[in-house]
N, C-alpha and C. Protein backbone atom coordinates (compact mmCIF):
# COMPACT_ATOMS: atom_id res chain seq x y z
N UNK A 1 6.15 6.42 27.15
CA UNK A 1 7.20 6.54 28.14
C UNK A 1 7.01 5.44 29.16
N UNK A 2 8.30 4.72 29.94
CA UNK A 2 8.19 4.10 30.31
C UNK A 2 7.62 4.16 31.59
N UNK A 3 6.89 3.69 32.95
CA UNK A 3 6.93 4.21 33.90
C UNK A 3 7.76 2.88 35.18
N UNK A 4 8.35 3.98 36.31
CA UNK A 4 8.62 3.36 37.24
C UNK A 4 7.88 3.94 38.56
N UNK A 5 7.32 3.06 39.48
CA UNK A 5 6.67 3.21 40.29
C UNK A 5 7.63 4.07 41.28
N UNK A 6 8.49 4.87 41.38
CA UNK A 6 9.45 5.70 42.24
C UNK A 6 9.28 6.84 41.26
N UNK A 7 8.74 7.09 39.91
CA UNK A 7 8.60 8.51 39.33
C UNK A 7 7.91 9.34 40.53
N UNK A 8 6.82 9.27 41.06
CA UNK A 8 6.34 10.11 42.06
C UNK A 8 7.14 10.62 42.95
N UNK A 9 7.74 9.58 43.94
CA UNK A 9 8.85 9.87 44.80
C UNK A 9 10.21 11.04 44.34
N UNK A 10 10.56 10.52 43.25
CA UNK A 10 11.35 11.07 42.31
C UNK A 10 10.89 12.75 42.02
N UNK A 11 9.67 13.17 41.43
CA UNK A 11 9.18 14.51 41.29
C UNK A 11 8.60 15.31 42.96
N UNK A 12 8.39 14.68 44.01
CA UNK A 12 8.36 15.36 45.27
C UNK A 12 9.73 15.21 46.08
N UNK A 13 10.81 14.88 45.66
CA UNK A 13 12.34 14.90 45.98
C UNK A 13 12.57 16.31 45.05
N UNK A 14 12.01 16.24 44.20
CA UNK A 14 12.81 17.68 42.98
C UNK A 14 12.29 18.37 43.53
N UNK A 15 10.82 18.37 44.22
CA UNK A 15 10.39 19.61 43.97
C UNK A 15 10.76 20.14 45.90
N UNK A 16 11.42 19.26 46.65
CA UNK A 16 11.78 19.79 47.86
C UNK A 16 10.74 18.95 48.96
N UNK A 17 9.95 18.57 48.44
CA UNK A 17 8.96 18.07 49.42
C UNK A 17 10.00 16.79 50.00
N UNK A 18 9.27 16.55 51.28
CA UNK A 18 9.60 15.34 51.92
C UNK A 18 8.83 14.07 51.71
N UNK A 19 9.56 13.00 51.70
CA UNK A 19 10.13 11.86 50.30
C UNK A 19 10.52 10.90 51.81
N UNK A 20 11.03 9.55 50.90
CA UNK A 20 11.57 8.87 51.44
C UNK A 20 12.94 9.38 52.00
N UNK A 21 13.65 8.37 52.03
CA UNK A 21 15.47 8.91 53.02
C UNK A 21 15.23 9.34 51.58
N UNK A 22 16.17 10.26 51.46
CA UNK A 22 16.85 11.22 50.65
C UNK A 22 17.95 10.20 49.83
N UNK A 23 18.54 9.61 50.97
CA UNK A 23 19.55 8.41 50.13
C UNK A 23 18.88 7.36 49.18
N UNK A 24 18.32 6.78 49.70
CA UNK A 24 17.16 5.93 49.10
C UNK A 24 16.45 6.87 47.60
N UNK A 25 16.62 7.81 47.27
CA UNK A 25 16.09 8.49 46.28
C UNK A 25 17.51 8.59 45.23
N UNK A 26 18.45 8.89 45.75
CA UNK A 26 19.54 9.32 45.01
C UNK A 26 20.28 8.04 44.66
N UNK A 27 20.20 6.60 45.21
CA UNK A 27 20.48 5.33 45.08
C UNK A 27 19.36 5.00 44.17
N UNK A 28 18.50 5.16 44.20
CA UNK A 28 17.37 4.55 43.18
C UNK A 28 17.80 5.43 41.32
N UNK A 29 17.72 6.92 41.80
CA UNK A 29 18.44 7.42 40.80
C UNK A 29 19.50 7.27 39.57
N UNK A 30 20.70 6.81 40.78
CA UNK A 30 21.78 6.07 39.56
C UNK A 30 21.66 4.86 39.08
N UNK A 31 20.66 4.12 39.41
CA UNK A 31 20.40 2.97 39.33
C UNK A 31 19.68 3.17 38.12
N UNK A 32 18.36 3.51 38.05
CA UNK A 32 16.62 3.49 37.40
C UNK A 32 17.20 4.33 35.79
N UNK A 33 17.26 3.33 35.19
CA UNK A 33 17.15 3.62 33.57
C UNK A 33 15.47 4.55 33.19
N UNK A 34 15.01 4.50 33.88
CA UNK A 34 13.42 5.49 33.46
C UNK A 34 13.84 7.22 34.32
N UNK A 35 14.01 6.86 35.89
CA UNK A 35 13.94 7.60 36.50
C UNK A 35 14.77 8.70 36.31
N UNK A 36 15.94 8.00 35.80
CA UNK A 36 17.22 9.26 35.63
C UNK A 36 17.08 10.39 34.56
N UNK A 37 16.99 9.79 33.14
CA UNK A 37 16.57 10.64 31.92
C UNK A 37 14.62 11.56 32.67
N UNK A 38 14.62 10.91 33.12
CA UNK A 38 13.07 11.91 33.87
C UNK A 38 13.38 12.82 34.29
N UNK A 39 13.99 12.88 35.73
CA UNK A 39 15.27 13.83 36.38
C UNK A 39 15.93 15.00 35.57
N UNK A 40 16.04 14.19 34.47
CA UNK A 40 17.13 15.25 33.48
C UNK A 40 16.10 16.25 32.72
N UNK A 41 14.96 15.22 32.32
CA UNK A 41 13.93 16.63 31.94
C UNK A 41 13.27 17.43 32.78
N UNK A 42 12.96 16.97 33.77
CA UNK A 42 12.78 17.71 34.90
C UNK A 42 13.25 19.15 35.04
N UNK A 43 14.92 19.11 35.70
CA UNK A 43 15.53 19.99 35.44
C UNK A 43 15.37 20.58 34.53
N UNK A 44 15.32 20.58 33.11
CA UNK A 44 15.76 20.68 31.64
C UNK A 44 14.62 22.20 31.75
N UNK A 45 13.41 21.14 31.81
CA UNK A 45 12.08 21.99 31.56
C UNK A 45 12.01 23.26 33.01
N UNK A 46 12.30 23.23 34.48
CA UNK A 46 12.33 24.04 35.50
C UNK A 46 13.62 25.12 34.95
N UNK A 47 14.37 24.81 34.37
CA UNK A 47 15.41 26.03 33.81
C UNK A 47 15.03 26.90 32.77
N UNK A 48 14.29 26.06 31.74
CA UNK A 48 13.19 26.71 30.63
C UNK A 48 12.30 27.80 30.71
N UNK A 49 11.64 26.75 32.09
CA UNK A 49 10.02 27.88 32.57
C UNK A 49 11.05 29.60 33.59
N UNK A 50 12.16 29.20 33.99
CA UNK A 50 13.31 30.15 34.62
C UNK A 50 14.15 31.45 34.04
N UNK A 51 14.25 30.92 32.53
CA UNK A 51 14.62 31.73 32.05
C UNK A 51 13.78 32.01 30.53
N UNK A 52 12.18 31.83 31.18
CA UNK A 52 11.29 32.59 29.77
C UNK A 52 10.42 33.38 30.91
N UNK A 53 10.42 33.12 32.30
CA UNK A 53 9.49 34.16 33.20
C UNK A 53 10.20 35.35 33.13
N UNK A 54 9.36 36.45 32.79
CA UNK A 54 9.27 37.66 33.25
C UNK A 54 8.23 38.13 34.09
N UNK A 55 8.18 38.60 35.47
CA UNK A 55 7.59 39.40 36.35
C UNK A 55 7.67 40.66 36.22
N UNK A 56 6.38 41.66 35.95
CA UNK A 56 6.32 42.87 35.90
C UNK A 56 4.64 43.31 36.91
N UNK A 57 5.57 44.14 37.32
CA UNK A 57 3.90 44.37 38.47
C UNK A 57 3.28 45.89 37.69
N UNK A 58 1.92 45.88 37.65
CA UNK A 58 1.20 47.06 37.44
C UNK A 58 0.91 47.63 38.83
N UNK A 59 1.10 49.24 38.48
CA UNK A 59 0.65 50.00 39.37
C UNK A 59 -0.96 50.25 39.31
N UNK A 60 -1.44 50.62 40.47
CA UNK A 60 -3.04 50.64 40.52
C UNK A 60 -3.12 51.91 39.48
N UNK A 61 -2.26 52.84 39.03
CA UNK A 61 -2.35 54.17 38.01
C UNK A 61 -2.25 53.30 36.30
N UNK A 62 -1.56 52.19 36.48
CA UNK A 62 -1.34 51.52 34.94
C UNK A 62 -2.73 50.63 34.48
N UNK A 63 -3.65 50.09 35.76
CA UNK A 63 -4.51 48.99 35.91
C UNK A 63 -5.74 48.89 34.85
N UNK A 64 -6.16 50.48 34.32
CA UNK A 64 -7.07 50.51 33.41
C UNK A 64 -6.65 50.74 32.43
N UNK A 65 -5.27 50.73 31.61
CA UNK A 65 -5.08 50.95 30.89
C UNK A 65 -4.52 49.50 30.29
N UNK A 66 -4.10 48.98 31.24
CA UNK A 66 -3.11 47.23 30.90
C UNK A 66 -4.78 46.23 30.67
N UNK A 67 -6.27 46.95 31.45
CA UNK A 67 -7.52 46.02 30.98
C UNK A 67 -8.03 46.57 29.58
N UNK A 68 -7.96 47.75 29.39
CA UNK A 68 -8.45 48.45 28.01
C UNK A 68 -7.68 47.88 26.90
N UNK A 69 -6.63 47.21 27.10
CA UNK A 69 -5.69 46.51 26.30
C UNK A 69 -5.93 45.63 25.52
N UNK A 70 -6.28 44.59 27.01
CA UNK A 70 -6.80 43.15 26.79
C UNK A 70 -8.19 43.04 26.19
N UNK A 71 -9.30 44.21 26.65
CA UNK A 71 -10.50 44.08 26.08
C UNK A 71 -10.46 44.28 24.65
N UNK A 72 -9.21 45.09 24.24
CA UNK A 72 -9.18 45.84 22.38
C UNK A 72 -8.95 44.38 22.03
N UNK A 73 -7.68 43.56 22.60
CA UNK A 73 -7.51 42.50 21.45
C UNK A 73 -8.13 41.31 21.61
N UNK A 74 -9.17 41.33 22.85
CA UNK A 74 -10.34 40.20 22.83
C UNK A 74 -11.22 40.39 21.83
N UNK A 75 -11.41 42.04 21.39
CA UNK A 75 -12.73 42.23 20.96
C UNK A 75 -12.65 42.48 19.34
N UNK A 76 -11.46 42.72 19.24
CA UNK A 76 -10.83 43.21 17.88
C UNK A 76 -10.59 41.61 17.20
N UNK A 77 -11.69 41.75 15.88
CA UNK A 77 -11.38 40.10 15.18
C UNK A 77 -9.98 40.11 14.32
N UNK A 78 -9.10 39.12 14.34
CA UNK A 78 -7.87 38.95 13.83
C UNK A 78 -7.82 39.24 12.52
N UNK A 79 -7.43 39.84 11.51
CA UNK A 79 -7.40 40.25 10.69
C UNK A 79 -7.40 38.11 9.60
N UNK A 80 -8.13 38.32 8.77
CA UNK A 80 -7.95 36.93 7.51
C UNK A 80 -8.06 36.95 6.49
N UNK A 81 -7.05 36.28 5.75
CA UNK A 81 -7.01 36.43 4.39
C UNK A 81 -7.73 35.34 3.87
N UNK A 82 -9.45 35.25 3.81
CA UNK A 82 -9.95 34.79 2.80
C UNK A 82 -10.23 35.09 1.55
N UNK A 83 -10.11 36.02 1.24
CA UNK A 83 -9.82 36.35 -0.48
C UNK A 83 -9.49 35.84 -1.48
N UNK A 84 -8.22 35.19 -0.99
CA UNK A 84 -7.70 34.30 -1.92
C UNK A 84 -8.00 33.10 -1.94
N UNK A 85 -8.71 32.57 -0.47
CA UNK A 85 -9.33 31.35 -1.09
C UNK A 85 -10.53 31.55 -1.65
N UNK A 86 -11.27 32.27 -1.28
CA UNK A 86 -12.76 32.73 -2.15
C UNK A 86 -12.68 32.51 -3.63
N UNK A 87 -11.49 32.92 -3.94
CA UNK A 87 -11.18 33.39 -5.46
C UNK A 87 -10.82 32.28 -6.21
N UNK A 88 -9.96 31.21 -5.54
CA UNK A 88 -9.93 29.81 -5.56
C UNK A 88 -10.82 29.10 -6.15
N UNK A 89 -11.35 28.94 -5.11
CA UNK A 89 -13.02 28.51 -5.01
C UNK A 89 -13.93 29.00 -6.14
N UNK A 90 -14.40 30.15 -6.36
CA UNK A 90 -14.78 30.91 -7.43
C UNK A 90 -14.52 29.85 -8.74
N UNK A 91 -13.20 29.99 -8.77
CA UNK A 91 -12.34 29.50 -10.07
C UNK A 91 -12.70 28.07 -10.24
N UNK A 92 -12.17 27.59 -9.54
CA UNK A 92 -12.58 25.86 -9.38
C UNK A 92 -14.00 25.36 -9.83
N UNK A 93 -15.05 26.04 -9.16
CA UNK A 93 -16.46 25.81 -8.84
C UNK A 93 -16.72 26.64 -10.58
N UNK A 94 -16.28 27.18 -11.06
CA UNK A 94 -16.50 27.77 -13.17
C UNK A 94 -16.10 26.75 -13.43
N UNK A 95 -14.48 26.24 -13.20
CA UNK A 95 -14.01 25.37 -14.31
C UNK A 95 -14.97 23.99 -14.49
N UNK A 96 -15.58 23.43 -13.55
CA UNK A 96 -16.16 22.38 -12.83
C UNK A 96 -17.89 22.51 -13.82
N UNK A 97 -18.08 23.44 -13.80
CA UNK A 97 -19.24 23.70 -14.48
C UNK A 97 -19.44 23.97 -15.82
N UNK A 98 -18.17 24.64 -16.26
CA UNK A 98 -17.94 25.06 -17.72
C UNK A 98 -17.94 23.30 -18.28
N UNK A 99 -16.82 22.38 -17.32
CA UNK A 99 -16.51 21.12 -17.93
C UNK A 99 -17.80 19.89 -18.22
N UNK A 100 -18.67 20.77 -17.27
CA UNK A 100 -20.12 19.88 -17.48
C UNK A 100 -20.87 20.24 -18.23
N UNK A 101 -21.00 21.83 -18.54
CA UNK A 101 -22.01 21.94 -19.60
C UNK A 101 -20.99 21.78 -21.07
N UNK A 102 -19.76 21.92 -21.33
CA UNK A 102 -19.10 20.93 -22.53
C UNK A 102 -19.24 19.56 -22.94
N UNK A 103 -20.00 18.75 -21.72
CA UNK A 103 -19.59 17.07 -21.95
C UNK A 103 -21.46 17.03 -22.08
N UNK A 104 -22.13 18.15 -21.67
CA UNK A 104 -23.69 18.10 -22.26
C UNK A 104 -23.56 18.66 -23.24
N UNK A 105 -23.14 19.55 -23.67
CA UNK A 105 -23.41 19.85 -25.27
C UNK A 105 -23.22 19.15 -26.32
N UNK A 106 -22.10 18.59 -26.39
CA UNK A 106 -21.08 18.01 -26.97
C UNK A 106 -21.74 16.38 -27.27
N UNK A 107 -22.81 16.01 -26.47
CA UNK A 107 -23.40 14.68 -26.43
C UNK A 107 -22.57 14.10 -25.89
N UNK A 108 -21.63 14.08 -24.88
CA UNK A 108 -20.56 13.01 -24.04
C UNK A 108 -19.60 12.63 -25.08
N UNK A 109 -18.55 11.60 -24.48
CA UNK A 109 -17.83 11.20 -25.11
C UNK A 109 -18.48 10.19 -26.54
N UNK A 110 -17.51 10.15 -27.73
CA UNK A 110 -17.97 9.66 -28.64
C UNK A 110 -17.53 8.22 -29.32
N UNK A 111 -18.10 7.10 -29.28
CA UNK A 111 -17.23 6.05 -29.85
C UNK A 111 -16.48 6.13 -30.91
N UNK A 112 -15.23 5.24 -30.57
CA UNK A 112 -14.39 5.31 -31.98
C UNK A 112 -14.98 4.53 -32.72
N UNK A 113 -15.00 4.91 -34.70
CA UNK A 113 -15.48 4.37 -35.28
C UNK A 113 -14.04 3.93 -36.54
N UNK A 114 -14.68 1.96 -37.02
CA UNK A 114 -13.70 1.55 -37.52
C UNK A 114 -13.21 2.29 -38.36
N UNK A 115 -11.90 2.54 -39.37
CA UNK A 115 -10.82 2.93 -39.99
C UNK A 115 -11.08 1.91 -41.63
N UNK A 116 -10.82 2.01 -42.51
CA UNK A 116 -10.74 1.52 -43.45
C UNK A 116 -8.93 1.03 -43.68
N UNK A 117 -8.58 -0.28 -44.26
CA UNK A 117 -7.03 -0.19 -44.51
C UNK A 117 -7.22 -0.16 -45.63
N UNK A 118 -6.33 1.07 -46.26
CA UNK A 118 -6.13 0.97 -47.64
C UNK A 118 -4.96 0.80 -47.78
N UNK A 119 -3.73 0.45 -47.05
CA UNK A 119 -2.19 -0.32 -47.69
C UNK A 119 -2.13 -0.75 -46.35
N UNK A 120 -1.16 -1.87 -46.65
CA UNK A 120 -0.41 -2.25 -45.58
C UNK A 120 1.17 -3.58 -46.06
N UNK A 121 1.77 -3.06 -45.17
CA UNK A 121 3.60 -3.78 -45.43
C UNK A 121 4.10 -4.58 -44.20
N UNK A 122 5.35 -4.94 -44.16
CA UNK A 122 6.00 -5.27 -42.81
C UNK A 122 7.39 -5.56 -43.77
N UNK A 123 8.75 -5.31 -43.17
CA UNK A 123 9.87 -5.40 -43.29
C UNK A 123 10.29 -6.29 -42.74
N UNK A 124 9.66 -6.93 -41.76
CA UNK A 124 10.22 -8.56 -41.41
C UNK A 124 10.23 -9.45 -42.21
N UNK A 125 11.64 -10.46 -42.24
CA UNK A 125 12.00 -10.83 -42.92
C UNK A 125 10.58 -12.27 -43.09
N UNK A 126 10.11 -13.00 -43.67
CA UNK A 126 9.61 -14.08 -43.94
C UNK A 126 8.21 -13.58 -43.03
N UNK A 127 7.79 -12.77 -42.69
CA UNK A 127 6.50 -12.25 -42.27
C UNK A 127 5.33 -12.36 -43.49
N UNK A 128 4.50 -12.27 -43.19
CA UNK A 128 3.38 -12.19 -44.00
C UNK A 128 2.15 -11.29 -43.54
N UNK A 129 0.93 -10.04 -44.22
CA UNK A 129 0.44 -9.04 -43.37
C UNK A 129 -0.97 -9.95 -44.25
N UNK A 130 -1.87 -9.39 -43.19
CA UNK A 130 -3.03 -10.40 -43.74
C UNK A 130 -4.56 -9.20 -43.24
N UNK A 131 -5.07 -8.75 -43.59
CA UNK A 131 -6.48 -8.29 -43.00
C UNK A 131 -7.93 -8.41 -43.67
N UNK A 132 -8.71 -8.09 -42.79
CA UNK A 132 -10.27 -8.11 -43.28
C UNK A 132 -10.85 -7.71 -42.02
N UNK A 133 -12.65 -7.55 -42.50
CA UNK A 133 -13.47 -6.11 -41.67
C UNK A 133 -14.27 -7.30 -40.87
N UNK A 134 -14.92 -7.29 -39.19
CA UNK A 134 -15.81 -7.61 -38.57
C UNK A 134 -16.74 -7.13 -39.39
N UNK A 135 -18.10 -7.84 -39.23
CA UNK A 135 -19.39 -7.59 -39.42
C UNK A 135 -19.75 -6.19 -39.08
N UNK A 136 -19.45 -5.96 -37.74
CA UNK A 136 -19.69 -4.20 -37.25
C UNK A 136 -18.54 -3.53 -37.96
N UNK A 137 -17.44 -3.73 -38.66
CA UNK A 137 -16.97 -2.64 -39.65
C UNK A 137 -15.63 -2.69 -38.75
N UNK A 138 -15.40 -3.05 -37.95
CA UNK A 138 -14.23 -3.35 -37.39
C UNK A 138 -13.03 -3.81 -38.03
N UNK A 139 -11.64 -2.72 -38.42
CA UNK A 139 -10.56 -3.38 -39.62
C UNK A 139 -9.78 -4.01 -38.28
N UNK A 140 -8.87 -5.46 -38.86
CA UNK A 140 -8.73 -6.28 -38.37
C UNK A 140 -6.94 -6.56 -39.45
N UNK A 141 -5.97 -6.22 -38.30
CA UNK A 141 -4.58 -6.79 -39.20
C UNK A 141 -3.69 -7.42 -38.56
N UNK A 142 -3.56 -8.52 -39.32
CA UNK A 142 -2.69 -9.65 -38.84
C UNK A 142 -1.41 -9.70 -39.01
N UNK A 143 -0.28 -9.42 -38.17
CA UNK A 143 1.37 -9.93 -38.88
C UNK A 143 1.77 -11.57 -38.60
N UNK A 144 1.66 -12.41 -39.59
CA UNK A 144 1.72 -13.47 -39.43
C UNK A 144 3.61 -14.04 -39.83
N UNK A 145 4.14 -14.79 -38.38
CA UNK A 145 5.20 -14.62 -38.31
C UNK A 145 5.94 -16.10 -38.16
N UNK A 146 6.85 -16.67 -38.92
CA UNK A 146 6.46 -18.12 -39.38
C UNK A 146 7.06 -18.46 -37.71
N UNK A 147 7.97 -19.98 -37.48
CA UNK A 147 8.36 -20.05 -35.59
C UNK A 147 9.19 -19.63 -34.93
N UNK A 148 10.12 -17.93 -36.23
CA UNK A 148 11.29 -17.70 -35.39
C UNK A 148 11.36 -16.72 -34.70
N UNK A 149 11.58 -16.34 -33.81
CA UNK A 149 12.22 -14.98 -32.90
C UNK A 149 11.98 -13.77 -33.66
N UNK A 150 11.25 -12.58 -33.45
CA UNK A 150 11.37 -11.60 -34.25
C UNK A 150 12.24 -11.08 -33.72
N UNK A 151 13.46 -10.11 -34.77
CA UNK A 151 14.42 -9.47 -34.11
C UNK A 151 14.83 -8.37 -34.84
């Protein structure tokens, strides 16, 4: 928020106190792009706090009964629903463990091992299919495609 050095002046004019001239406040007012929208909340919020007060007086006969009140719901713990996160939790903290003793049993993940080709084709026109095995057993296939555009 922006500030103008007359906000002060401005909130002891609202609130009745004595201020500069009074004119001098209400001239600064229509003027001050900060001061005015301030003004307006001002008001805004003093009508708010105006019409959410309720005043109710206790009688010295109501006095131990309006403190026996306050002591029940100081002392009384708020009712909480952890249950359902417990149960959450519970769940999560199995699945989490089930998934670790599977990836120990199991010896971890397992490498893929090479494939043998026993056929191979291609329907492109003037293509040619070509393969053979790496030393480690690795199958290996070539589509050899003479310099035109496959399409």
């Amino acid at each position: 928020m922006s500030k103008c050095r007359w906000m002060e002046q401005v909130e002891r004019w609202f609130d009745g106190e004595e201020t500069r001239e009074r004119g001098d406040i209400e001239k600064h007012l229509a003027l001050c792009p900060h001061c005015a929208p301030y003004l307006r909340g001002l008001r805004t919020l003093r009508e708010g706090v105006r019409l959410v007060s309720h005043r109710e007086e206790i009688q010295d006969a109501q006095f131990p009964a309006f403190m026996h009140g306050i002591r029940e719901r100081l002392e009384t713990a708020p009712h909480r629903s952890t249950g359902m996160w417990a149960v959450v939790s519970l769940v999560t903290a199995s699945i989490i463990v089930a998934s670790a003793t599977l990836l120990i049993m199991t010896g971890g993940p397992q490498s893929v091992k090479a494939t043998v080709v026993e056929s191979y084709s291609t329907d492109l026109e003037g293509a040619t299919v070509d393969t053979y095995s790496t030393e480690d057993g690795t199958a290996v296939v070539w589509v050899n495609v003479t310099g035109k555009d496959i399409q």
